[in-house]
N, C-alpha and C. Protein backbone atom coordinates (compact mmCIF):
# COMPACT_ATOMS: atom_id res chain seq x y z
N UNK A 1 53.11 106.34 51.45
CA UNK A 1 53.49 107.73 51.36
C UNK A 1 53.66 108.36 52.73
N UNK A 2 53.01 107.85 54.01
CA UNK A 2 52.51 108.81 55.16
C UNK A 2 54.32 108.18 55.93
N UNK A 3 54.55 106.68 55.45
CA UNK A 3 56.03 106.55 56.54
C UNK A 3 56.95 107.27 55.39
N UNK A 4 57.00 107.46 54.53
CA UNK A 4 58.20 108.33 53.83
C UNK A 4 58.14 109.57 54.64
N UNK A 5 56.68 110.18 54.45
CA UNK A 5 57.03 111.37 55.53
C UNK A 5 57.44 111.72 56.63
N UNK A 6 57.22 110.58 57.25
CA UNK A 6 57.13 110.54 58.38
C UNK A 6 59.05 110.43 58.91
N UNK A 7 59.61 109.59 57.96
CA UNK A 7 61.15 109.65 57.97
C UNK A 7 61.89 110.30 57.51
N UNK A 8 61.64 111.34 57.02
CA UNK A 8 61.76 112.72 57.14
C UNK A 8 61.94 113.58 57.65
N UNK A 9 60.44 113.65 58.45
CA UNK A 9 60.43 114.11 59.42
C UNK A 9 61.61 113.82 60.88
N UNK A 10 61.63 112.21 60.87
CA UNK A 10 62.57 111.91 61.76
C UNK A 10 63.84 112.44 61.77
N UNK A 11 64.14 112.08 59.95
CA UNK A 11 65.70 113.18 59.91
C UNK A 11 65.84 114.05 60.26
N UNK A 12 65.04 115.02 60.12
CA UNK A 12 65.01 116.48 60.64
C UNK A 12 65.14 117.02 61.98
N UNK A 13 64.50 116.11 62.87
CA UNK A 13 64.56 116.09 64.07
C UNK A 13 65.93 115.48 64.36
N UNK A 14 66.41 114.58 63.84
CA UNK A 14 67.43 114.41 64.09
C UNK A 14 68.77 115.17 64.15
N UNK A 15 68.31 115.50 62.94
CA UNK A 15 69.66 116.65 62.55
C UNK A 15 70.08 118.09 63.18
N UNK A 16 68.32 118.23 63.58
CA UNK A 16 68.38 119.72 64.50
C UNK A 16 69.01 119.09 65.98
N UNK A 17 68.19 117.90 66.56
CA UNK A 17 69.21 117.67 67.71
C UNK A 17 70.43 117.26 67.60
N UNK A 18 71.50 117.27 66.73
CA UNK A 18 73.05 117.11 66.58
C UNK A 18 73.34 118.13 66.39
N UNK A 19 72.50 119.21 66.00
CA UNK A 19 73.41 120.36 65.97
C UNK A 19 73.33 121.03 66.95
N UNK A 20 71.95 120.92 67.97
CA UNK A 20 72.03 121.63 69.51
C UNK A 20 73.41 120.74 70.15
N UNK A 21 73.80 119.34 70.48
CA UNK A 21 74.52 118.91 70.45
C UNK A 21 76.09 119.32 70.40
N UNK A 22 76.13 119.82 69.10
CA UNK A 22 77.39 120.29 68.41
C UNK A 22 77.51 121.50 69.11
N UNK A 23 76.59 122.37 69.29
CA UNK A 23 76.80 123.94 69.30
C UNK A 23 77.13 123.76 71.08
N UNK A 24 76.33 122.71 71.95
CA UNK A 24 76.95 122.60 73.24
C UNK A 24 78.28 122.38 73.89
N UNK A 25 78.58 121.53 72.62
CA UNK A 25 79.87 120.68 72.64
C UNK A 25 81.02 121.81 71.94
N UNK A 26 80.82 122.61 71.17
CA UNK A 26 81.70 123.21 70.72
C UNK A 26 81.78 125.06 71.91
N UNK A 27 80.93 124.92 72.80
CA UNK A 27 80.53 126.16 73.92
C UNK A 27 81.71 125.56 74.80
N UNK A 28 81.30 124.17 74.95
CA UNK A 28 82.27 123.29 75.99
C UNK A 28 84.24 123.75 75.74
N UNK A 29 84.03 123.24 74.49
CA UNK A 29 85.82 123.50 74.13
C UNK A 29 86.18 124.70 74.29
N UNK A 30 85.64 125.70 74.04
CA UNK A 30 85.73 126.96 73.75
C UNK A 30 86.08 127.71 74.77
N UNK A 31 86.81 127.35 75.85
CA UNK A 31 87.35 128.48 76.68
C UNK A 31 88.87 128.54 76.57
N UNK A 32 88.87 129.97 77.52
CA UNK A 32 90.57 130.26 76.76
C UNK A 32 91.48 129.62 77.77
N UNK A 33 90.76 128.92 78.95
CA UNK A 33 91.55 128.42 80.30
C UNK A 33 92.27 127.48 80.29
N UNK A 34 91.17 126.11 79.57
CA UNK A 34 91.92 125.00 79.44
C UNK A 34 91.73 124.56 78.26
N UNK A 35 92.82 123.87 78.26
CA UNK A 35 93.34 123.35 77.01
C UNK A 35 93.01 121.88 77.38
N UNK A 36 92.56 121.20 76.25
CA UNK A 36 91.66 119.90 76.14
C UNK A 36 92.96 118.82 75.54
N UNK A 37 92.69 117.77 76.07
CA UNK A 37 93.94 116.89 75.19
C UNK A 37 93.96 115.34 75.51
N UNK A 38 94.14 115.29 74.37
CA UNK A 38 93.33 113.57 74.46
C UNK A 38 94.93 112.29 74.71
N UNK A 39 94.01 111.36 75.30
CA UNK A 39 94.87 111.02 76.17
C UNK A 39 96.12 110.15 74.80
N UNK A 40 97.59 109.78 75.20
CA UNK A 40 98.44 109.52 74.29
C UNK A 40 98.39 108.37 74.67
N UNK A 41 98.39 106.91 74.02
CA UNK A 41 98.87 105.59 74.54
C UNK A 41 100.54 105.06 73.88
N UNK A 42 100.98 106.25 73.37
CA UNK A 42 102.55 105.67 72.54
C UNK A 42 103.21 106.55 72.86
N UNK A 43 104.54 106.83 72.89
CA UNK A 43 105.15 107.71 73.61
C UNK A 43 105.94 108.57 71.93
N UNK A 44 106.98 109.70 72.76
CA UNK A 44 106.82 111.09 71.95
C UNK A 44 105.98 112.08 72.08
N UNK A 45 106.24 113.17 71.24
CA UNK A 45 105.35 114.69 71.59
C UNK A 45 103.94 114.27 71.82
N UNK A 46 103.33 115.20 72.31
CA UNK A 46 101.76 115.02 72.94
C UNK A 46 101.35 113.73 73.92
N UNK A 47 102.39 113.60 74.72
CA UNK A 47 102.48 112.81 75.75
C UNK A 47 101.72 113.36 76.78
N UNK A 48 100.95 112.54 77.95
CA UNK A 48 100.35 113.34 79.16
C UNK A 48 100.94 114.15 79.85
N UNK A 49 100.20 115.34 80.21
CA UNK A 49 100.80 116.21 80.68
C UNK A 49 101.11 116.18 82.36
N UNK A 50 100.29 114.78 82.75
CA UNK A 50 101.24 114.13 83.94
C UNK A 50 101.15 112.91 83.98
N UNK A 51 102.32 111.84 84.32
CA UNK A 51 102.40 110.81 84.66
C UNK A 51 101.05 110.16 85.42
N UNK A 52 100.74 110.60 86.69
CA UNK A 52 100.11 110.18 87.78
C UNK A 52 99.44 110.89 88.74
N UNK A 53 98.13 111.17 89.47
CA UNK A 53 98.04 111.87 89.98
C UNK A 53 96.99 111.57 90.97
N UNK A 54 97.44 112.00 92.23
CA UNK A 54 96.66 111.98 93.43
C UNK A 54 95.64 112.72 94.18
N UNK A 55 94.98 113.72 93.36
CA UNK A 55 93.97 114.46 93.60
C UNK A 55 93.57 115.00 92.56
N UNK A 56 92.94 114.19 91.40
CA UNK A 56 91.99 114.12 90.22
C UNK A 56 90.78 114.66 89.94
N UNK A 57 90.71 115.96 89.64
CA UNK A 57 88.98 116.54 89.59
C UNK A 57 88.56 115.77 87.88
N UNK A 58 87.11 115.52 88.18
CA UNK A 58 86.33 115.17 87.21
C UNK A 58 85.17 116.34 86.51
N UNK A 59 85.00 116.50 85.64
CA UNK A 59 84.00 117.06 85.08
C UNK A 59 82.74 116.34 85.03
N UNK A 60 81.87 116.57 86.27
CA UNK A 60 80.59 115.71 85.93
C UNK A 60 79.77 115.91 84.36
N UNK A 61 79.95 117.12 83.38
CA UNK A 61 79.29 117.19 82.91
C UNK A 61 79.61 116.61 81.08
N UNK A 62 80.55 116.26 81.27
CA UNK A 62 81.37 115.98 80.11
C UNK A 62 81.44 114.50 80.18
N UNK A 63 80.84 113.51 78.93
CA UNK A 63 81.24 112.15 78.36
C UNK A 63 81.87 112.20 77.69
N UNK A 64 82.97 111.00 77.87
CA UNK A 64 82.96 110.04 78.55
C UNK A 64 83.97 110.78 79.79
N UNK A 65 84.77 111.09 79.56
CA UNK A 65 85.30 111.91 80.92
C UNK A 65 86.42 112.66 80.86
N UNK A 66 86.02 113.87 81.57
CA UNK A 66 87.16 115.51 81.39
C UNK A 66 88.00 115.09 82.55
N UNK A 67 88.93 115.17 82.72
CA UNK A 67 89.86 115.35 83.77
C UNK A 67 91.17 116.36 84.13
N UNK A 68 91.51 116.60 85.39
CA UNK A 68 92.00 117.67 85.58
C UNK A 68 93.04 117.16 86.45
N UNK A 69 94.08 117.65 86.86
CA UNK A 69 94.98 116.67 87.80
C UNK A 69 95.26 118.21 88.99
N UNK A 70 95.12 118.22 90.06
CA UNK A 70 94.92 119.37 90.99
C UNK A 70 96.36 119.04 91.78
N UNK A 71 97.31 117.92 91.67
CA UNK A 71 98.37 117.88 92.17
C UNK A 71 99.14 118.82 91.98
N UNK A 72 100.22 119.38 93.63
CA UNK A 72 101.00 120.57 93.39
C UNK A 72 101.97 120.12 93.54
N UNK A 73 103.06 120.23 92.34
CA UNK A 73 104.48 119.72 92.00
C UNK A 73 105.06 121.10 92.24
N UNK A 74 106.82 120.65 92.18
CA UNK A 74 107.64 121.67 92.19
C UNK A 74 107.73 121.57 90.88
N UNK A 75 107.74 121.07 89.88
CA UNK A 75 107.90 121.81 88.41
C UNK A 75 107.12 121.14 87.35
N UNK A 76 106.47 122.20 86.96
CA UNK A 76 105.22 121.00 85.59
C UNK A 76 105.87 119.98 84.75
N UNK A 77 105.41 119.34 84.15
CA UNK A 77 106.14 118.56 83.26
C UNK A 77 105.88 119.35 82.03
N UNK A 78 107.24 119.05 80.83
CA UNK A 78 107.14 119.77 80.03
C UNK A 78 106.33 119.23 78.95
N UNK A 79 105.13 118.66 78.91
CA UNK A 79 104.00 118.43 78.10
C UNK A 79 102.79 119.05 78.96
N UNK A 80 102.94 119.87 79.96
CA UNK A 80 102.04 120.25 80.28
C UNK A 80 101.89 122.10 79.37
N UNK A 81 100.92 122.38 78.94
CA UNK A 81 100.57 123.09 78.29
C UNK A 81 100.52 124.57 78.46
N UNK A 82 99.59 124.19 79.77
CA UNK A 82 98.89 125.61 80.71
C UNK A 82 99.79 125.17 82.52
N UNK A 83 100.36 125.64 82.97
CA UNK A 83 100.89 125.70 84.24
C UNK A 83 101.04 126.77 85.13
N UNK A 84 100.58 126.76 85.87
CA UNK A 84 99.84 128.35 86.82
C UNK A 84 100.66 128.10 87.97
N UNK A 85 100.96 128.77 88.93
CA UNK A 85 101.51 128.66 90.58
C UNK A 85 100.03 128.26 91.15
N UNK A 86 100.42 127.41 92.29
CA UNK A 86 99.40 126.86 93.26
C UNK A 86 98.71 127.77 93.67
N UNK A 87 97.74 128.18 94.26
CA UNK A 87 96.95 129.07 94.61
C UNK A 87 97.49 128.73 96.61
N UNK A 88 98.29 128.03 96.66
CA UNK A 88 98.79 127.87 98.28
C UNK A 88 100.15 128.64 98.37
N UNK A 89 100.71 128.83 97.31
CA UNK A 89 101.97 130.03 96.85
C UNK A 89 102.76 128.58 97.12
N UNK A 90 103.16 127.43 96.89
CA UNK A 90 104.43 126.93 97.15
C UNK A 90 103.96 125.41 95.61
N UNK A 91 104.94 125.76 94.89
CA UNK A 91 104.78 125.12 93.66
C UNK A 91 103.87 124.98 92.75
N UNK A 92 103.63 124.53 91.99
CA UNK A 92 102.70 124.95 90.54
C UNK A 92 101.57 123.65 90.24
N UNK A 93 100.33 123.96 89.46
CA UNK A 93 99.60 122.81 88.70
C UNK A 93 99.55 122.84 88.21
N UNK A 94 99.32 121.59 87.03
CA UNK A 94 99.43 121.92 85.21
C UNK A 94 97.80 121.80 85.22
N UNK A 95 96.77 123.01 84.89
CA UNK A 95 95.60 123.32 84.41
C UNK A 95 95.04 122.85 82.96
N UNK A 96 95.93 121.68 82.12
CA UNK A 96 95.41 120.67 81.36
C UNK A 96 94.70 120.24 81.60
N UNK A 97 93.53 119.50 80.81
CA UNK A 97 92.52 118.81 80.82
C UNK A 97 92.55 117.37 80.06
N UNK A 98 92.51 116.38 80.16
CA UNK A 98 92.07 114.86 79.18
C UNK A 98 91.38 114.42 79.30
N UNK A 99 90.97 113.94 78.08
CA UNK A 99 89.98 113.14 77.85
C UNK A 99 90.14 111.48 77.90
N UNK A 100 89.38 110.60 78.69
CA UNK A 100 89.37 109.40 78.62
C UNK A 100 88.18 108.65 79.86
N UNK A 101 88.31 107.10 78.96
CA UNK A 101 87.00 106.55 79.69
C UNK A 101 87.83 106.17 81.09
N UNK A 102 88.76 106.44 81.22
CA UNK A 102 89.62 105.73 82.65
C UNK A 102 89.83 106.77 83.60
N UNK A 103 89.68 106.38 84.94
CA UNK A 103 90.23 107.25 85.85
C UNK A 103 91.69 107.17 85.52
N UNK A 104 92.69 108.67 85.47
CA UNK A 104 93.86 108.62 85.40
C UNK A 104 94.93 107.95 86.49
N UNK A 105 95.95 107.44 86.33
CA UNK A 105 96.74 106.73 87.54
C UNK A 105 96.95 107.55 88.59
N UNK A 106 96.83 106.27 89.53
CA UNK A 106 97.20 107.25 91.49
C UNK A 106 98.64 107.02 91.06
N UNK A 107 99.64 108.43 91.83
CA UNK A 107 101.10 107.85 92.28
C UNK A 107 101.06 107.15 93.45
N UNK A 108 100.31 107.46 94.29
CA UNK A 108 100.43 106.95 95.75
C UNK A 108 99.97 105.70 95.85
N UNK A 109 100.99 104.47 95.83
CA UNK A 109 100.15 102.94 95.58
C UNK A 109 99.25 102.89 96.55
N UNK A 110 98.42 101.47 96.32
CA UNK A 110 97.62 101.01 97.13
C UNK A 110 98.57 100.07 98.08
N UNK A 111 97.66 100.19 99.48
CA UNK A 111 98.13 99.49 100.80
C UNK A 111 98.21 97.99 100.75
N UNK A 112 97.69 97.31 99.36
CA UNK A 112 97.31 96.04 99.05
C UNK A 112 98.07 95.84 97.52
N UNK A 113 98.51 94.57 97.22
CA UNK A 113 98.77 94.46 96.08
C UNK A 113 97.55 93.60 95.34
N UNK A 114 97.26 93.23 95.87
CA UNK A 114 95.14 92.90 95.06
C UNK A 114 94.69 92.42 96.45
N UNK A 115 93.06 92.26 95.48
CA UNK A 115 92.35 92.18 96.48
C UNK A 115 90.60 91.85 95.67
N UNK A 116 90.41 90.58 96.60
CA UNK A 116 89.40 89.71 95.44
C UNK A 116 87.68 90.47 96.57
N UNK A 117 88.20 90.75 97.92
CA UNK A 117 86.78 91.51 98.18
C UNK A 117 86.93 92.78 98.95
N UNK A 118 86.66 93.55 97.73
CA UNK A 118 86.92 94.99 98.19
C UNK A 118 85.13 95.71 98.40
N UNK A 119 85.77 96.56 99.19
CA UNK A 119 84.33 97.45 99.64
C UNK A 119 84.54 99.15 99.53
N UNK A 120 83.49 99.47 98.32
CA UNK A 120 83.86 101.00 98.25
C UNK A 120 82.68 101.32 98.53
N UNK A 121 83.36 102.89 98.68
CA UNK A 121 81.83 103.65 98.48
C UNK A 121 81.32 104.01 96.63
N UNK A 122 80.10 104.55 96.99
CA UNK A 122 79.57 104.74 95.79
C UNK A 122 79.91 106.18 94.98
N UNK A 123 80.97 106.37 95.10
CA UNK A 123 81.33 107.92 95.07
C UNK A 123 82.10 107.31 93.29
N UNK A 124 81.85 108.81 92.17
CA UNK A 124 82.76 108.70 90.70
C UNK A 124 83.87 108.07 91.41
N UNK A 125 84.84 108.44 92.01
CA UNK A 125 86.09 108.03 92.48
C UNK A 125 86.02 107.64 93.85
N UNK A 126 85.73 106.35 94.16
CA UNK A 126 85.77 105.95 95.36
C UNK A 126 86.44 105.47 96.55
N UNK A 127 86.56 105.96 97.45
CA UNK A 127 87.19 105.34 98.81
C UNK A 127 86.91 103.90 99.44
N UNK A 128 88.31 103.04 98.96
CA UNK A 128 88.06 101.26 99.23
C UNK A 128 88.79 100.88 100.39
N UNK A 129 88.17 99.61 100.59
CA UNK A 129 89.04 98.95 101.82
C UNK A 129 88.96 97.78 101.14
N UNK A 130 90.09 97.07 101.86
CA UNK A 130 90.04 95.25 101.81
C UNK A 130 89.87 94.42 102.48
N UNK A 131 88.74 93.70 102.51
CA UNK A 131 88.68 92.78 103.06
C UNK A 131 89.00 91.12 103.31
N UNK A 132 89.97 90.98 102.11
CA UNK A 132 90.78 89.92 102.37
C UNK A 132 91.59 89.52 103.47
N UNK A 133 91.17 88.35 103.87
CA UNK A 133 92.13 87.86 104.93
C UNK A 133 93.49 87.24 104.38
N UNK A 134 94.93 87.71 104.93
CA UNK A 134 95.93 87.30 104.42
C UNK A 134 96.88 86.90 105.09
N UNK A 135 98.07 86.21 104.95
CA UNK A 135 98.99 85.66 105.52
C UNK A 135 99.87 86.85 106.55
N UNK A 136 100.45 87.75 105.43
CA UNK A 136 100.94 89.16 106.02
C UNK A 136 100.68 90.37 105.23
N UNK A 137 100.18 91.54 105.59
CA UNK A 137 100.29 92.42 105.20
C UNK A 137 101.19 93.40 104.38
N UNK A 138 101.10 94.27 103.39
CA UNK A 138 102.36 94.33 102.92
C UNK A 138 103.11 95.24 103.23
N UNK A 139 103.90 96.61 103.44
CA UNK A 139 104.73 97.25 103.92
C UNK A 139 103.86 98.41 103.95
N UNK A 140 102.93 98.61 102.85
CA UNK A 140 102.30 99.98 102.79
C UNK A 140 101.64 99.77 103.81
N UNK A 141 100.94 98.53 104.26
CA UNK A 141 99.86 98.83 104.65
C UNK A 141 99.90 99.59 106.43
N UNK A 142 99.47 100.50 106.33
CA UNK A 142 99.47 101.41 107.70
C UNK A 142 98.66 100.69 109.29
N UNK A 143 97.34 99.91 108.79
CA UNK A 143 96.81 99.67 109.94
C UNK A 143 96.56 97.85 109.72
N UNK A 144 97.71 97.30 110.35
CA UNK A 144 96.78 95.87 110.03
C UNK A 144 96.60 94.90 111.02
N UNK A 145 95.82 94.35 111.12
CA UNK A 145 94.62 93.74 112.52
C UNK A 145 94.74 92.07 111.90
N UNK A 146 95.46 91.54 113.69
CA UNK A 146 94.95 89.85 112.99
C UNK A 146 93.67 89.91 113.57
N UNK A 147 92.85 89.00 112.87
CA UNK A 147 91.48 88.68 112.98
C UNK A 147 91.28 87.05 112.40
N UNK A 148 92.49 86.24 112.65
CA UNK A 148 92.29 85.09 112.62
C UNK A 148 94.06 84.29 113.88
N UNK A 149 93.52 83.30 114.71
CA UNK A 149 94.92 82.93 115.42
C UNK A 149 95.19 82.14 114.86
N UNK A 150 94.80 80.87 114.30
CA UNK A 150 95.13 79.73 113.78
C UNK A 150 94.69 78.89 112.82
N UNK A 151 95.06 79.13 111.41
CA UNK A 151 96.25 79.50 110.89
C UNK A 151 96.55 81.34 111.11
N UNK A 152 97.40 81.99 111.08
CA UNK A 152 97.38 83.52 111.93
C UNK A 152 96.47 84.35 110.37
N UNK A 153 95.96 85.24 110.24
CA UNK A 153 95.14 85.73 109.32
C UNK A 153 95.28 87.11 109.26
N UNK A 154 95.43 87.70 108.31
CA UNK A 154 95.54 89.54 108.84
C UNK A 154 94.61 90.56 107.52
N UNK A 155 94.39 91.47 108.23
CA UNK A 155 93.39 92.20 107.42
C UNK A 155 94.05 93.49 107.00
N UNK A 156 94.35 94.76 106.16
CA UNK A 156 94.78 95.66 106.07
C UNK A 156 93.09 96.53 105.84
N UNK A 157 93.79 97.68 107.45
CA UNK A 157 92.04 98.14 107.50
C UNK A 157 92.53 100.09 107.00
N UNK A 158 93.44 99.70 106.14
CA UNK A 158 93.73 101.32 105.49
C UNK A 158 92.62 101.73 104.51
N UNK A 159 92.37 102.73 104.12
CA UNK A 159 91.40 103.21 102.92
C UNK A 159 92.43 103.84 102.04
N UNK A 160 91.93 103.90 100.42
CA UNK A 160 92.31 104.24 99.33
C UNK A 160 91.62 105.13 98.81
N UNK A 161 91.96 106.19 98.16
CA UNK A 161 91.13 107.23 97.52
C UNK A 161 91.24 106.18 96.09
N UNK A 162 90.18 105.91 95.18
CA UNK A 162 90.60 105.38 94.11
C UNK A 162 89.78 103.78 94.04
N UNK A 163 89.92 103.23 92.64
CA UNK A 163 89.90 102.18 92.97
C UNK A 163 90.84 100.80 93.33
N UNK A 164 89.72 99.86 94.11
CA UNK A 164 90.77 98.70 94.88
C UNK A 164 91.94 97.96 93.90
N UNK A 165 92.16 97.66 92.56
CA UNK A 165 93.14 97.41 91.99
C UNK A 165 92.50 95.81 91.57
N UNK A 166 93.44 95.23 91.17
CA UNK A 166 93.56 93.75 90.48
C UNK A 166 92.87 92.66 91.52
N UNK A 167 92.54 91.62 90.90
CA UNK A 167 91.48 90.77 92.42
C UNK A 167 93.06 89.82 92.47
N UNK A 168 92.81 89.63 93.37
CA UNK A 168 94.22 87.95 93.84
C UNK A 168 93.92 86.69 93.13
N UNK A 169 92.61 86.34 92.69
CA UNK A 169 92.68 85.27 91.91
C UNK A 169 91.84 85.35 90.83
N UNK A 170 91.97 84.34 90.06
CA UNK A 170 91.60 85.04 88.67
C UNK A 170 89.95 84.28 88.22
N UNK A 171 89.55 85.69 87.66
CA UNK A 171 87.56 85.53 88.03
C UNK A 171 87.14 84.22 87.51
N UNK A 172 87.97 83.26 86.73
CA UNK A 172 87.84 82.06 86.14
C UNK A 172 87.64 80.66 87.26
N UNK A 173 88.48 81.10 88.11
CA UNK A 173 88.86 80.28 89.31
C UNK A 173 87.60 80.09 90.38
N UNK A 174 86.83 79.20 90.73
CA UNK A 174 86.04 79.29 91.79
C UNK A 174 86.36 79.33 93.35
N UNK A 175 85.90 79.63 93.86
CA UNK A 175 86.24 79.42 95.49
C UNK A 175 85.31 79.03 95.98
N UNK A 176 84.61 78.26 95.53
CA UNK A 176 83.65 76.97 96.52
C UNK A 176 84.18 75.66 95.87
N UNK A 177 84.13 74.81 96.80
CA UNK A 177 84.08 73.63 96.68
C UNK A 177 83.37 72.49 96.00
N UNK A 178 82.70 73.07 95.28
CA UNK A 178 81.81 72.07 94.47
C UNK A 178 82.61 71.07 94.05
């Protein structure tokens, strides 16, 4: 009789904390600023309201993750919802919000087309380098240093806002010699 009550009791507790829950979560949606919108993976209406974007605010307080795109275009895209003038007076941001577990895409590629040992910081969105040694560098890359003469070896010592991208060989593959 005492665990029947007792699971009961649990429900109850349960149920009151989903609804503090709910009532947080529904405080959350509830402003008249931004408009919330979940991310599209098929194309047609309710498509993202940007392609790509290079200066990405996050909502620390929101799971799995709010996002905001702070890029200033000359003209919103027309799935963008809410679109305000820049607060710098020279072109506009779309003040949409999405939802998803992914950081949204950089436009601005990376200086590397992969890269099997990358070093970031510990930041939500972090600033990487590469430390692969490579044959040649690729066109993006802005600063690159040989650090090997023979066979010639080169390093690309640019940083990325974002993360480092795809590794060069595939995690199946070993690189020791056993």
């Amino acid at each position: 009789m005492k665990s029947s009550a007792m699971g009961t009791g649990l429900l109850v507790v349960a149920v009151i904390v989903a609804g503090f829950d709910a009532t947080a979560a529904a405080r959350h949606w509830d402003t008249a600023t931004n408009t919330v919108r979940h991310l599209h993976t098929g194309t047609g209406d309710g498509g993202l309201p940007w392609e790509c974007c290079d200066f990405v605010v996050r909502d620390p307080d929101f799971r799995p993750g709010l996002w905001q795109c702070q890029d200033v275009v000359d003209k919103c895209s027309p799935n963008c919802r809410e679109c305000a003038a820049s607060p710098a007076g020279k072109g506009y941001v779309c003040l949409d919000w999405i939802v998803s577990l992914l950081e949204p895409p950089v436009c601005t590629p990376r200086p590397w087309d992969c890269c099997d040992l990358a070093i970031c910081t510990r930041a939500y969105i972090p600033i990487c380098h590469c430390a692969d040694m490579v044959e040649s560098c690729t066109t993006r890359c802005k600063q690159c240093e040989l650090v090997q003469a023979d066979p010639p070896r080169y390093r690309c010592l640019d940083s990325f806002f974002g993360y480092p991208g795809p590794k060069c060989t595939a995690p199946w593959i070993s690189m020791s010699s056993n």
